[in-house]
PDB file of N, CA and C in Angstrom:
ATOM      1  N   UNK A   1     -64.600  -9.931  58.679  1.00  0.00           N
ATOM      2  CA  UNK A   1     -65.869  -9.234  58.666  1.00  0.00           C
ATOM      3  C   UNK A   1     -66.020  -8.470  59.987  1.00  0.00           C
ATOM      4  N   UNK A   2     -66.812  -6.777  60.070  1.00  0.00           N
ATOM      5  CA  UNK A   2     -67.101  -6.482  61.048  1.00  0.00           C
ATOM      6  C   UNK A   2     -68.459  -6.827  62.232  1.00  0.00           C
ATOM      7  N   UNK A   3     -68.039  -7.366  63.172  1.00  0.00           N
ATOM      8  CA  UNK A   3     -69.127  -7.214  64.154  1.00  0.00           C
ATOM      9  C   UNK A   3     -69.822  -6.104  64.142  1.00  0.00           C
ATOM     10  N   UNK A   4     -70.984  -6.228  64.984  1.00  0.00           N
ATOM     11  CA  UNK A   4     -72.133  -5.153  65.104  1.00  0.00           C
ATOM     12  C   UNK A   4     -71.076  -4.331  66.660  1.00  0.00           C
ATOM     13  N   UNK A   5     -70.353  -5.399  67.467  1.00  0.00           N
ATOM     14  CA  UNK A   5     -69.654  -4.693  68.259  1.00  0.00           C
ATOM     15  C   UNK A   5     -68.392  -3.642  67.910  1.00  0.00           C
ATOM     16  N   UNK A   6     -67.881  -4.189  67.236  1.00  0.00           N
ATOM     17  CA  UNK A   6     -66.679  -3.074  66.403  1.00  0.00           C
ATOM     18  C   UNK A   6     -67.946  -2.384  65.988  1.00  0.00           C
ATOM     19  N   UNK A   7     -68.486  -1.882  64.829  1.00  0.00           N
ATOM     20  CA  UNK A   7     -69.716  -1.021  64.685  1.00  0.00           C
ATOM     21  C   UNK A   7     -69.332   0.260  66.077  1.00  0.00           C
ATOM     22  N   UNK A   8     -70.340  -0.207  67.317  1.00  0.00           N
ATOM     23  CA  UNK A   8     -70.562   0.070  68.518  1.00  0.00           C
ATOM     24  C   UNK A   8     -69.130   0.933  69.248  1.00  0.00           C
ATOM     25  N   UNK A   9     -67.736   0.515  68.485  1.00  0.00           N
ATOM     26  CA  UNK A   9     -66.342   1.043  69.343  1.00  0.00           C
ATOM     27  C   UNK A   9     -66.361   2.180  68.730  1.00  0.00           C
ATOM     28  N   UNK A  10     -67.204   2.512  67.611  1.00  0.00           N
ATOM     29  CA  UNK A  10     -67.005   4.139  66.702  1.00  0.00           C
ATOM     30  C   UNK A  10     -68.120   5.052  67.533  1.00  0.00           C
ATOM     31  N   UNK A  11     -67.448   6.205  67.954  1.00  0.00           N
ATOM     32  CA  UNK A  11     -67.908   7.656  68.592  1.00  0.00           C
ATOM     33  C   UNK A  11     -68.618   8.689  67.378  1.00  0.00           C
ATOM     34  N   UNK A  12     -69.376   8.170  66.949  1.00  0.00           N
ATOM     35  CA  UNK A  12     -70.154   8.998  65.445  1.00  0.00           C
ATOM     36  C   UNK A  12     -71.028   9.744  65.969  1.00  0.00           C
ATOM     37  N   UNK A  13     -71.043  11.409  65.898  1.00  0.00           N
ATOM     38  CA  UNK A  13     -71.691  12.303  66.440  1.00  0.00           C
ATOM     39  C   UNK A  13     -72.061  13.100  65.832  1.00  0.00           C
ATOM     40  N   UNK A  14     -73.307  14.177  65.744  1.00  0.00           N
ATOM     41  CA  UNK A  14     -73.496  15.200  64.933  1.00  0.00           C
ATOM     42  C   UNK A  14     -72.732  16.297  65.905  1.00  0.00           C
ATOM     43  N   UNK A  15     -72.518  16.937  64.697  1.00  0.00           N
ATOM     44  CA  UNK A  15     -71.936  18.584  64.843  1.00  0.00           C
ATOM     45  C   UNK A  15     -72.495  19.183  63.885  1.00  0.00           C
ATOM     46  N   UNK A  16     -72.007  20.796  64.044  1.00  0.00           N
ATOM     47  CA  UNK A  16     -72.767  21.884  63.269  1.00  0.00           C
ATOM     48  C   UNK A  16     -71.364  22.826  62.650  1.00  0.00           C
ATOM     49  N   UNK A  17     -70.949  22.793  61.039  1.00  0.00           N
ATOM     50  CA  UNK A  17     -70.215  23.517  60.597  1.00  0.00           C
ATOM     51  C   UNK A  17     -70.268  24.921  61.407  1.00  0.00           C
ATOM     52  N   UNK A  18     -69.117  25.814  61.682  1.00  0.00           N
ATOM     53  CA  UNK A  18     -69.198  26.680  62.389  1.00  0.00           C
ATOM     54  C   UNK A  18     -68.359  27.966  61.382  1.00  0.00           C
ATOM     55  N   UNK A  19     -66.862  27.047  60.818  1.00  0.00           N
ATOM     56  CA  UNK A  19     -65.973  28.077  60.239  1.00  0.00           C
ATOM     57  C   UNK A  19     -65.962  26.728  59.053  1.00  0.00           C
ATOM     58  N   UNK A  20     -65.429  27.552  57.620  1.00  0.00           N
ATOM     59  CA  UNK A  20     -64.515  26.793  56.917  1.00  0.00           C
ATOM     60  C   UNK A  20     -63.769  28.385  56.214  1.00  0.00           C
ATOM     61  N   UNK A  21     -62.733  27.239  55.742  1.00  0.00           N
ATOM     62  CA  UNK A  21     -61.461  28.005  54.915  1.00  0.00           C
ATOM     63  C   UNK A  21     -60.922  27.033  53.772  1.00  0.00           C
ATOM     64  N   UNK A  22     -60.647  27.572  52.336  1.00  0.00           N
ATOM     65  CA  UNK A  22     -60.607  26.817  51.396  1.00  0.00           C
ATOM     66  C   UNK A  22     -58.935  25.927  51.855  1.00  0.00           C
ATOM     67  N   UNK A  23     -58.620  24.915  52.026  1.00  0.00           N
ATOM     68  CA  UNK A  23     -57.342  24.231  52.058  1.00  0.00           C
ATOM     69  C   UNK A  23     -56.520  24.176  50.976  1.00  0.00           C
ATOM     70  N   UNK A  24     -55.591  26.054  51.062  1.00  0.00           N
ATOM     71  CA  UNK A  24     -54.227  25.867  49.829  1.00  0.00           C
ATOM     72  C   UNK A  24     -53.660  24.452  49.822  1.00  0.00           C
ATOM     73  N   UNK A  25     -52.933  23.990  51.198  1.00  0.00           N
ATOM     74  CA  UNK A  25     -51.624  23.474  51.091  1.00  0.00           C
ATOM     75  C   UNK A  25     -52.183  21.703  50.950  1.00  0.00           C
ATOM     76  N   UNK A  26     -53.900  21.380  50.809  1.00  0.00           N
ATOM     77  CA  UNK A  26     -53.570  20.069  50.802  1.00  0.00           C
ATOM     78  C   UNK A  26     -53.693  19.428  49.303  1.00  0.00           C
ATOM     79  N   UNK A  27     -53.473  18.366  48.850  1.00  0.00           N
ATOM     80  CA  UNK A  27     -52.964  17.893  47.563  1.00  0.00           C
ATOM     81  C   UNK A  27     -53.683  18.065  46.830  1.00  0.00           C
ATOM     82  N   UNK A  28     -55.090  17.265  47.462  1.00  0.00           N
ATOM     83  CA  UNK A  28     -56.640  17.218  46.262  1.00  0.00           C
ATOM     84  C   UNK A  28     -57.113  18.639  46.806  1.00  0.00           C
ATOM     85  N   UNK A  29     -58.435  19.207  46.250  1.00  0.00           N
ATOM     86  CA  UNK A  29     -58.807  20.414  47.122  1.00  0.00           C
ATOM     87  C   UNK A  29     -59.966  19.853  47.935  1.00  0.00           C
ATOM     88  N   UNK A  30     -59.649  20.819  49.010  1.00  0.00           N
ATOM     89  CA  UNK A  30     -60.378  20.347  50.115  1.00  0.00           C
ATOM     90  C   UNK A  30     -60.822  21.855  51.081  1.00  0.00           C
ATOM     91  N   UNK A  31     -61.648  22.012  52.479  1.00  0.00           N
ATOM     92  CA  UNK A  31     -62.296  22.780  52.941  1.00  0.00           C
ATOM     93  C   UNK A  31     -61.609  22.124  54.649  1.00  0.00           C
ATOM     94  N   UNK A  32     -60.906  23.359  55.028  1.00  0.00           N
ATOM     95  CA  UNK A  32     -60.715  23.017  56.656  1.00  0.00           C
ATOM     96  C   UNK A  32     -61.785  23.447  57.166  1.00  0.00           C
ATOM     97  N   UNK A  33     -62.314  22.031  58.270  1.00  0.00           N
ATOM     98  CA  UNK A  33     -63.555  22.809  58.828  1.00  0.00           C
ATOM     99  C   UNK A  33     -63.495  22.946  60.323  1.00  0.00           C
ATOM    100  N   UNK A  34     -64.601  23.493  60.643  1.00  0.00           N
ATOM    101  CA  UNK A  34     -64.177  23.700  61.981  1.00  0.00           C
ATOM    102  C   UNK A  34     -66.096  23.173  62.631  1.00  0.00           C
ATOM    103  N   UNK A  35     -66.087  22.170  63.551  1.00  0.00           N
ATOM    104  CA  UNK A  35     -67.077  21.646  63.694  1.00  0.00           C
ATOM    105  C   UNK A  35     -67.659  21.603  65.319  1.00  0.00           C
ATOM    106  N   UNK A  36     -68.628  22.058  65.875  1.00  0.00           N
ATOM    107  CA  UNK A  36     -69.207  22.107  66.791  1.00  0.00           C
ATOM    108  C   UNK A  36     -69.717  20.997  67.262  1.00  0.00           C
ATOM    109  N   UNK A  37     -69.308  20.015  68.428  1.00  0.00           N
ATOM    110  CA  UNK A  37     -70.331  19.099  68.748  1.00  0.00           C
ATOM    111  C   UNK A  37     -70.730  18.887  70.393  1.00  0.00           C
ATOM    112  N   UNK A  38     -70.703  20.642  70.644  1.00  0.00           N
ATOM    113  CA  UNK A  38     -71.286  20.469  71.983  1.00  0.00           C
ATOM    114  C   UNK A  38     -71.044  21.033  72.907  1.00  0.00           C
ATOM    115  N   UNK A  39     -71.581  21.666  74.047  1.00  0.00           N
ATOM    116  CA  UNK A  39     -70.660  21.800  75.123  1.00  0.00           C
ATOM    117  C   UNK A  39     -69.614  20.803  75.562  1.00  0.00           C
ATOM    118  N   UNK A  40     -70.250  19.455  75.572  1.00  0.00           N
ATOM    119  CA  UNK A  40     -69.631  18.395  76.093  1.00  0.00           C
ATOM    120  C   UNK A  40     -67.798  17.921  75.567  1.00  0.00           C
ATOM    121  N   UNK A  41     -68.084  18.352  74.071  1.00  0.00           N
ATOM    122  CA  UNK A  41     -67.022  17.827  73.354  1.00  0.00           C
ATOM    123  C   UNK A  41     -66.255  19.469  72.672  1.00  0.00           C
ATOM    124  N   UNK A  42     -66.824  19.894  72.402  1.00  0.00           N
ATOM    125  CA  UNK A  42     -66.699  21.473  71.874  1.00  0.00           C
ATOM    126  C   UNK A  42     -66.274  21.251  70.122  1.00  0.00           C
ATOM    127  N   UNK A  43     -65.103  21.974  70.169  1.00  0.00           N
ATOM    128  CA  UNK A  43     -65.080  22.160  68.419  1.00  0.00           C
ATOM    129  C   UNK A  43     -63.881  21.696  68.110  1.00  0.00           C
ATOM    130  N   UNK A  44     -64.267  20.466  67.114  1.00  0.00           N
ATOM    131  CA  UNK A  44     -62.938  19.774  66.113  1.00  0.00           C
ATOM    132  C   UNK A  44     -63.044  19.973  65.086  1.00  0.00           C
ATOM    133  N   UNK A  45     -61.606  19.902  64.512  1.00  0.00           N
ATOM    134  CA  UNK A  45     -61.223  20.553  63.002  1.00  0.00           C
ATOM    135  C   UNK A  45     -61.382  19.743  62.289  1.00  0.00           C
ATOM    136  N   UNK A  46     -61.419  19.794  60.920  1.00  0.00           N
ATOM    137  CA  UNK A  46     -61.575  18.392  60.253  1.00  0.00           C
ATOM    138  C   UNK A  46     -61.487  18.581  58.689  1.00  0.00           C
ATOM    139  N   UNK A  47     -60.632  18.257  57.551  1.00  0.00           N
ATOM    140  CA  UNK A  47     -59.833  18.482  56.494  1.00  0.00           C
ATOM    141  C   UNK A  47     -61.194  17.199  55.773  1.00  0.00           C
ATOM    142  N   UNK A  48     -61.598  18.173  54.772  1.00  0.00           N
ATOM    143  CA  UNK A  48     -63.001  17.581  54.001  1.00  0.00           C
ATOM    144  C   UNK A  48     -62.548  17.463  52.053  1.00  0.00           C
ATOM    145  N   UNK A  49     -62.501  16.424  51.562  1.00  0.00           N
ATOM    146  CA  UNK A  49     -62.585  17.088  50.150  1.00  0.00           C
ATOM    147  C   UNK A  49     -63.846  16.802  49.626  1.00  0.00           C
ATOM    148  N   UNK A  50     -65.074  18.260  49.723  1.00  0.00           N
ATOM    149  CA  UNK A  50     -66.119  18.086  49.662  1.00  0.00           C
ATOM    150  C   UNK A  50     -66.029  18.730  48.480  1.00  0.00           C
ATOM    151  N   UNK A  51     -65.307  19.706  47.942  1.00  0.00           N
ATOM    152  CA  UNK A  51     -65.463  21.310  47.303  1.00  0.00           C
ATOM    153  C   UNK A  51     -66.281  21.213  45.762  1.00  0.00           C
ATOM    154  N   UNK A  52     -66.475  19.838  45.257  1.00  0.00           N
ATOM    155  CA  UNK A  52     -66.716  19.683  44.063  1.00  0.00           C
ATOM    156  C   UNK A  52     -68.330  20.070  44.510  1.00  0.00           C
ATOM    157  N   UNK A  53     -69.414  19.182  45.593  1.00  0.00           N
ATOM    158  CA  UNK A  53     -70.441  19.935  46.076  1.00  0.00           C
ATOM    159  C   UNK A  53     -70.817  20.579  46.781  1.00  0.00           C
ATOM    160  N   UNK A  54     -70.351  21.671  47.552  1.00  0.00           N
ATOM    161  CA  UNK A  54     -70.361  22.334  48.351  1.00  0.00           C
ATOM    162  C   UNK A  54     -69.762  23.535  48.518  1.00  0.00           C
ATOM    163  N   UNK A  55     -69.906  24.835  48.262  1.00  0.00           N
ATOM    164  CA  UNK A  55     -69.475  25.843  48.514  1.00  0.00           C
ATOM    165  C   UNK A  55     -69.263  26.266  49.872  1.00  0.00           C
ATOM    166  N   UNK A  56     -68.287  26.853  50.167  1.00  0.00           N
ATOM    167  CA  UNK A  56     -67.641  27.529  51.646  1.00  0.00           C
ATOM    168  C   UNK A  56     -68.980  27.737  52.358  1.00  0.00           C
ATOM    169  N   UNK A  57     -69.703  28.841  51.744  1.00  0.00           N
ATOM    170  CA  UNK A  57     -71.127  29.429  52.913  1.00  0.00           C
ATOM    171  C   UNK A  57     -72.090  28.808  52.602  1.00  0.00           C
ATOM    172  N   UNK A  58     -72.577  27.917  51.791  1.00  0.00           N
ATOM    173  CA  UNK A  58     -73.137  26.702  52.064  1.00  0.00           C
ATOM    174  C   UNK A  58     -73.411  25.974  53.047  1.00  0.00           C
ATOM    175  N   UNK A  59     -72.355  25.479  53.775  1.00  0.00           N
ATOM    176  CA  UNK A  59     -71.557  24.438  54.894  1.00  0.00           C
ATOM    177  C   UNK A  59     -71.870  25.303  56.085  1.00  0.00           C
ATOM    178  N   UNK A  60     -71.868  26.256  55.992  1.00  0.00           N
ATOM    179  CA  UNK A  60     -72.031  26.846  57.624  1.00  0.00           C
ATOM    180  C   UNK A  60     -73.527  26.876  58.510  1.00  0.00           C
ATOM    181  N   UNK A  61     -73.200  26.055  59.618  1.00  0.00           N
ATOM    182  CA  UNK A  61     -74.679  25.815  60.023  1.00  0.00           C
ATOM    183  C   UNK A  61     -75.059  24.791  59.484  1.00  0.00           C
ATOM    184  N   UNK A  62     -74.719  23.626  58.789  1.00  0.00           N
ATOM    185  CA  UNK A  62     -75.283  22.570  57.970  1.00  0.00           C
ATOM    186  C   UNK A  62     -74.631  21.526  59.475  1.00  0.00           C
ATOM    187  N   UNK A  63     -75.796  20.291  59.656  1.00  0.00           N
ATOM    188  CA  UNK A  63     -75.502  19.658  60.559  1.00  0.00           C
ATOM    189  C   UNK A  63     -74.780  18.016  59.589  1.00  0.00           C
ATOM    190  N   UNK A  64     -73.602  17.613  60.071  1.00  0.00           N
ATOM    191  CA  UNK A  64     -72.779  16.840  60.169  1.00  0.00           C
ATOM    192  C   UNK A  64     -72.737  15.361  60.646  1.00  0.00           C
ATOM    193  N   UNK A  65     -71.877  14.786  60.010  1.00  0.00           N
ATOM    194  CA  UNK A  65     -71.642  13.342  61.162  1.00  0.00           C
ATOM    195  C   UNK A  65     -70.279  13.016  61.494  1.00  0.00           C
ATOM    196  N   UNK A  66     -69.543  13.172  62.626  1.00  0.00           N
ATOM    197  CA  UNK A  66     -68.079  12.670  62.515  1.00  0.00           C
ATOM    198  C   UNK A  66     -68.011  11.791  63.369  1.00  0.00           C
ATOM    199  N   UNK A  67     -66.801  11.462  63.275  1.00  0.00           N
ATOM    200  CA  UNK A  67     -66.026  10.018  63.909  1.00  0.00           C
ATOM    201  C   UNK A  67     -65.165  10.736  64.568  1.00  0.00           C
ATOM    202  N   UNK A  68     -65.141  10.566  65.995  1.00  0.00           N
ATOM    203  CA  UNK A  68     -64.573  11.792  67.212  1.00  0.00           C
ATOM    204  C   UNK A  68     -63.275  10.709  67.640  1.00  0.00           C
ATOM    205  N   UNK A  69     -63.396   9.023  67.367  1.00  0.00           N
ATOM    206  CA  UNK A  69     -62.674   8.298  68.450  1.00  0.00           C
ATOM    207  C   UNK A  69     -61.478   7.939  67.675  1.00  0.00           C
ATOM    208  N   UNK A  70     -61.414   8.488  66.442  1.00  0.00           N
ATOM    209  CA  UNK A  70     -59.814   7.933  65.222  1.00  0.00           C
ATOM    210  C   UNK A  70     -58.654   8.647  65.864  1.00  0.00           C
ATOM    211  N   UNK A  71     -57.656   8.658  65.301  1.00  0.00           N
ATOM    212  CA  UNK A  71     -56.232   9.363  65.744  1.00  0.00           C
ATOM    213  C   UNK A  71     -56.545  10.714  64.932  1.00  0.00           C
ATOM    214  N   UNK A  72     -56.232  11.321  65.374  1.00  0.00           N
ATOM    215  CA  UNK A  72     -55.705  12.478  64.735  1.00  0.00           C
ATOM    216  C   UNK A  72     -54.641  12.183  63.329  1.00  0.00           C
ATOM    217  N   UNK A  73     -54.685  13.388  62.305  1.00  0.00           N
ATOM    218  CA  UNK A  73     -54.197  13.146  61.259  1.00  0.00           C
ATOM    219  C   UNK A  73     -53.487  14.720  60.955  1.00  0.00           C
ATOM    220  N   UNK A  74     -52.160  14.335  60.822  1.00  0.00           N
ATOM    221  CA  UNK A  74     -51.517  15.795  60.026  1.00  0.00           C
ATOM    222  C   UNK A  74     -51.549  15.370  58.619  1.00  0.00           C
ATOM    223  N   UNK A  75     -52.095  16.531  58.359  1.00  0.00           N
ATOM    224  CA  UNK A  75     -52.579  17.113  56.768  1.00  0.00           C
ATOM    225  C   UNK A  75     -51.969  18.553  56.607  1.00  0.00           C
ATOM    226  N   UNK A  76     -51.079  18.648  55.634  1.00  0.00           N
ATOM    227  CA  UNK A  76     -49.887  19.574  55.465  1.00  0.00           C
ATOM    228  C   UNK A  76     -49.545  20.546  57.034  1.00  0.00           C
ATOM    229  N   UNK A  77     -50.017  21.698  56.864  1.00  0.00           N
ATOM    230  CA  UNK A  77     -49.703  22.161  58.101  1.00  0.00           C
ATOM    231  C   UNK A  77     -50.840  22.174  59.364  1.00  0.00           C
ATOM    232  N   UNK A  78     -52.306  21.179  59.226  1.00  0.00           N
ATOM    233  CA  UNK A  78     -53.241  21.329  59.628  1.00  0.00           C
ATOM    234  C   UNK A  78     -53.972  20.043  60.233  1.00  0.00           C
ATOM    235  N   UNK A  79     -54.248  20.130  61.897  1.00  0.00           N
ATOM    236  CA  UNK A  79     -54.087  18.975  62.467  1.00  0.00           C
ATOM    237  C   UNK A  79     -55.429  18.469  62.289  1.00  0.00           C
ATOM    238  N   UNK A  80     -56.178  17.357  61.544  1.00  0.00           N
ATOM    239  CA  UNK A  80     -57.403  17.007  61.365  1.00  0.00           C
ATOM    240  C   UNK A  80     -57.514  15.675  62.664  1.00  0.00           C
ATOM    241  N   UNK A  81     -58.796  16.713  63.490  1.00  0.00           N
ATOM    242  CA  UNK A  81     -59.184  15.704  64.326  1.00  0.00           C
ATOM    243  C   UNK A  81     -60.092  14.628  64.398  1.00  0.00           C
ATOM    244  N   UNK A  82     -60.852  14.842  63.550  1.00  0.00           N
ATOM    245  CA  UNK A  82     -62.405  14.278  63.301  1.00  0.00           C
ATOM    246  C   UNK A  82     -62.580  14.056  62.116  1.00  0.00           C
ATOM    247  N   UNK A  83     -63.039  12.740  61.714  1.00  0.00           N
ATOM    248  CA  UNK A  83     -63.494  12.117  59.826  1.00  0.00           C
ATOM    249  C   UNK A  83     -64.844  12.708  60.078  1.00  0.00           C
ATOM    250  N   UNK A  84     -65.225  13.521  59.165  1.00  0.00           N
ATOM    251  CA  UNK A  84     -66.466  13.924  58.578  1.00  0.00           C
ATOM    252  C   UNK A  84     -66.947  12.785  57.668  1.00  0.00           C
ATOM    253  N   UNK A  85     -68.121  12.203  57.642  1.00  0.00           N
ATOM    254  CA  UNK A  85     -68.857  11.222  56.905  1.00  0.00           C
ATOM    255  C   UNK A  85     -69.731  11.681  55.922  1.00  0.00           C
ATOM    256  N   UNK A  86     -68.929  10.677  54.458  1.00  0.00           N
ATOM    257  CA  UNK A  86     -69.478  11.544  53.457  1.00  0.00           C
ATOM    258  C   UNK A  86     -69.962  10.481  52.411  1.00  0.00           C
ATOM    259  N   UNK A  87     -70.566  10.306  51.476  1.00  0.00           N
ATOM    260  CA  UNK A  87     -70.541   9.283  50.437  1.00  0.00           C
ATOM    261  C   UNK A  87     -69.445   9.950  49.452  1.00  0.00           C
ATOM    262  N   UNK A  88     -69.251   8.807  48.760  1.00  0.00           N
ATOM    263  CA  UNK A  88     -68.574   9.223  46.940  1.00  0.00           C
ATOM    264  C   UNK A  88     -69.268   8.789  46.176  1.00  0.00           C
ATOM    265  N   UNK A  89     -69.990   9.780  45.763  1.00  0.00           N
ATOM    266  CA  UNK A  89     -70.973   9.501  44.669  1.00  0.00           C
ATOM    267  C   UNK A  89     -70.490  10.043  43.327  1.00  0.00           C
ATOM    268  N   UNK A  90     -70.865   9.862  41.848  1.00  0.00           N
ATOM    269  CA  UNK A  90     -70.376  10.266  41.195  1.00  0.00           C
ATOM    270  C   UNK A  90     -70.176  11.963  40.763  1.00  0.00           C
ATOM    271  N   UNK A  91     -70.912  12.697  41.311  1.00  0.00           N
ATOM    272  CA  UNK A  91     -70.799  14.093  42.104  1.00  0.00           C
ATOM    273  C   UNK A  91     -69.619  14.742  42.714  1.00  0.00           C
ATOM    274  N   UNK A  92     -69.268  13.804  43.208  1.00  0.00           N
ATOM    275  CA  UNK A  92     -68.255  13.939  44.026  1.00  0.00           C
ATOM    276  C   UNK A  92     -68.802  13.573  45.879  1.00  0.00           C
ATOM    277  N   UNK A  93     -67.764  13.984  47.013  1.00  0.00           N
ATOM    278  CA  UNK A  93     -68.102  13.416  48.231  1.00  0.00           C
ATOM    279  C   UNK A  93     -69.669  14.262  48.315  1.00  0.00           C
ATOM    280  N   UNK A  94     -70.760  14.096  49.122  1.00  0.00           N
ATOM    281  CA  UNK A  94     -71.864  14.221  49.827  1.00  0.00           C
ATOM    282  C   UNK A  94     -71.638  13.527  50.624  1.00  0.00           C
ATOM    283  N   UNK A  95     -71.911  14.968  51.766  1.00  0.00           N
ATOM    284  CA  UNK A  95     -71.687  14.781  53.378  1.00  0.00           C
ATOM    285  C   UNK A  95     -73.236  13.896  53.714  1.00  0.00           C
ATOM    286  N   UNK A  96     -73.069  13.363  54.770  1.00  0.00           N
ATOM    287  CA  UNK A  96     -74.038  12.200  55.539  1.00  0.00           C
ATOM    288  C   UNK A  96     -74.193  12.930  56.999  1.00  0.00           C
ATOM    289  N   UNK A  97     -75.760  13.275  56.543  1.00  0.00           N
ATOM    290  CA  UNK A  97     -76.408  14.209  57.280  1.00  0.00           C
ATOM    291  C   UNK A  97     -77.816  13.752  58.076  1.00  0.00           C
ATOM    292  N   UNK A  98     -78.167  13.861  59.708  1.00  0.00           N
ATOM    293  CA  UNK A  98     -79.137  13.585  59.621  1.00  0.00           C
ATOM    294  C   UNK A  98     -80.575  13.993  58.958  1.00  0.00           C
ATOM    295  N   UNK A  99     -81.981  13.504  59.492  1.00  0.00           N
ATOM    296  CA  UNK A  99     -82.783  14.270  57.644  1.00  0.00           C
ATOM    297  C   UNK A  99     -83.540  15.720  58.771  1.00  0.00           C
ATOM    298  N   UNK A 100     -83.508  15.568  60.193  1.00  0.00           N
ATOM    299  CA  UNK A 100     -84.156  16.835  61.136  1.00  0.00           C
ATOM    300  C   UNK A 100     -83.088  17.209  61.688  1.00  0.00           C
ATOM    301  N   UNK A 101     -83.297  18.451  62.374  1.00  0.00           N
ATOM    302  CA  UNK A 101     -82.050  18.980  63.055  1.00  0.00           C
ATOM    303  C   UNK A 101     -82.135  18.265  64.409  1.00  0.00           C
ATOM    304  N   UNK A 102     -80.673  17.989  65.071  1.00  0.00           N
ATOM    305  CA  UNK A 102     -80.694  17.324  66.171  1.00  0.00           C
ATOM    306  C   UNK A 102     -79.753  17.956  67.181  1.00  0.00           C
ATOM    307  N   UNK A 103     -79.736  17.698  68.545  1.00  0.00           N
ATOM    308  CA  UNK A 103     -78.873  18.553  69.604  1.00  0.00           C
ATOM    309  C   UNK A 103     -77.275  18.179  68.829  1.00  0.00           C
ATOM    310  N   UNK A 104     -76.675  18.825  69.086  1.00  0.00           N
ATOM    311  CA  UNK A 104     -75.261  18.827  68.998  1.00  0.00           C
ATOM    312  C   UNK A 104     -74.629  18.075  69.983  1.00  0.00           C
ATOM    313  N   UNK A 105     -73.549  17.134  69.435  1.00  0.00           N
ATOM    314  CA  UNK A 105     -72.908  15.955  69.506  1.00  0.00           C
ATOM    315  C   UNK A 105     -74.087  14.647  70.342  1.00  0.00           C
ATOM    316  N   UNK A 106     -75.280  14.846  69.573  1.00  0.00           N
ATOM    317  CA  UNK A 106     -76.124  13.508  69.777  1.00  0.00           C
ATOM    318  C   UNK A 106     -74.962  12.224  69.261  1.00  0.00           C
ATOM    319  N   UNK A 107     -75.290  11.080  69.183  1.00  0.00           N
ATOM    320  CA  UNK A 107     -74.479   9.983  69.428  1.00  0.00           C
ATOM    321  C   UNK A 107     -75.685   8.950  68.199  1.00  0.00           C
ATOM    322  N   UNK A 108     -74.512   8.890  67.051  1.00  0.00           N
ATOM    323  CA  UNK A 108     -75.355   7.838  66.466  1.00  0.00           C
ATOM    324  C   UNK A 108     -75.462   6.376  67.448  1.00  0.00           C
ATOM    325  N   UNK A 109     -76.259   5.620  66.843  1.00  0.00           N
ATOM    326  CA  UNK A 109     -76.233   4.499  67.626  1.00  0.00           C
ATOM    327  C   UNK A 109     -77.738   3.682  67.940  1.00  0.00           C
TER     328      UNK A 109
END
C-alpha cells in the first residue's frame, strides 16, 4: 500500500498546453504536446492518448496536471518528458484539470 509520503515524492504541477501535433508514429493515436509550467521549469513534451475527447485546438491554453519527477520515456521517435493526468472514463482519457485558472507550474499538494 501507498503512504501519504510516497504520495508527497510525486512533483504534480499545472501547466498550460502551448503546441500540439497529431502523433503519426505512435501505436494507439495520440497528441504530442508541448506543455508550459513556468519560468521556473519551462516547457515539457508529453505523448497524450486523449484524441477520442479532445481535438488539437481545443487543448491549447487548457490548464493541465503533470508528473515532472518520472523518467523520461521514448515513444517512437519522440522523447516524452512529463505524464499528463487523465482519467479513463468510458469516453475515453479526460485530462485532470484544476476547476480556476492557476499560476503555472503551481505544485499540487
Amino acid at each position: 500500500m501507498a503512504t501519504f509520503e510516497d504520495f508527497m515524492k510525486l512533483d504534480i504541477r499545472v501547466g498550460e498546453v502551448t503546441e500540439v501535433e497529431f502523433f503519426e508514429k505512435a501505436k494507439k493515436p495520440a497528441y504530442k504536446l508541448w506543455v508550459d509550467f513556468g519560468d521556473e521549469i519551462g516547457i515539457k513534451k508529453s505523448s497524450a492518448q486523449i484524441t477520442d475527447c479532445y481535438k488539437k485546438e481545443d487543448l491549447i491554453g487548457k490548464q493541465v496536471l503533470g508528473v515532472l519527477n518520472f523518467p523520461s520515456r521514448q515513444i517512437a521517435d519522440f522523447k516524452s518528458e512529463v505524464l499528463i493526468l487523465g482519467i479513463y472514463g468510458t469516453q475515453g482519457v479526460v485530462l485532470v484539470q484544476p476547476e480556476q485558472s492557476v499560476k503555472k507550474g503551481d505544485k499540487l499538494g
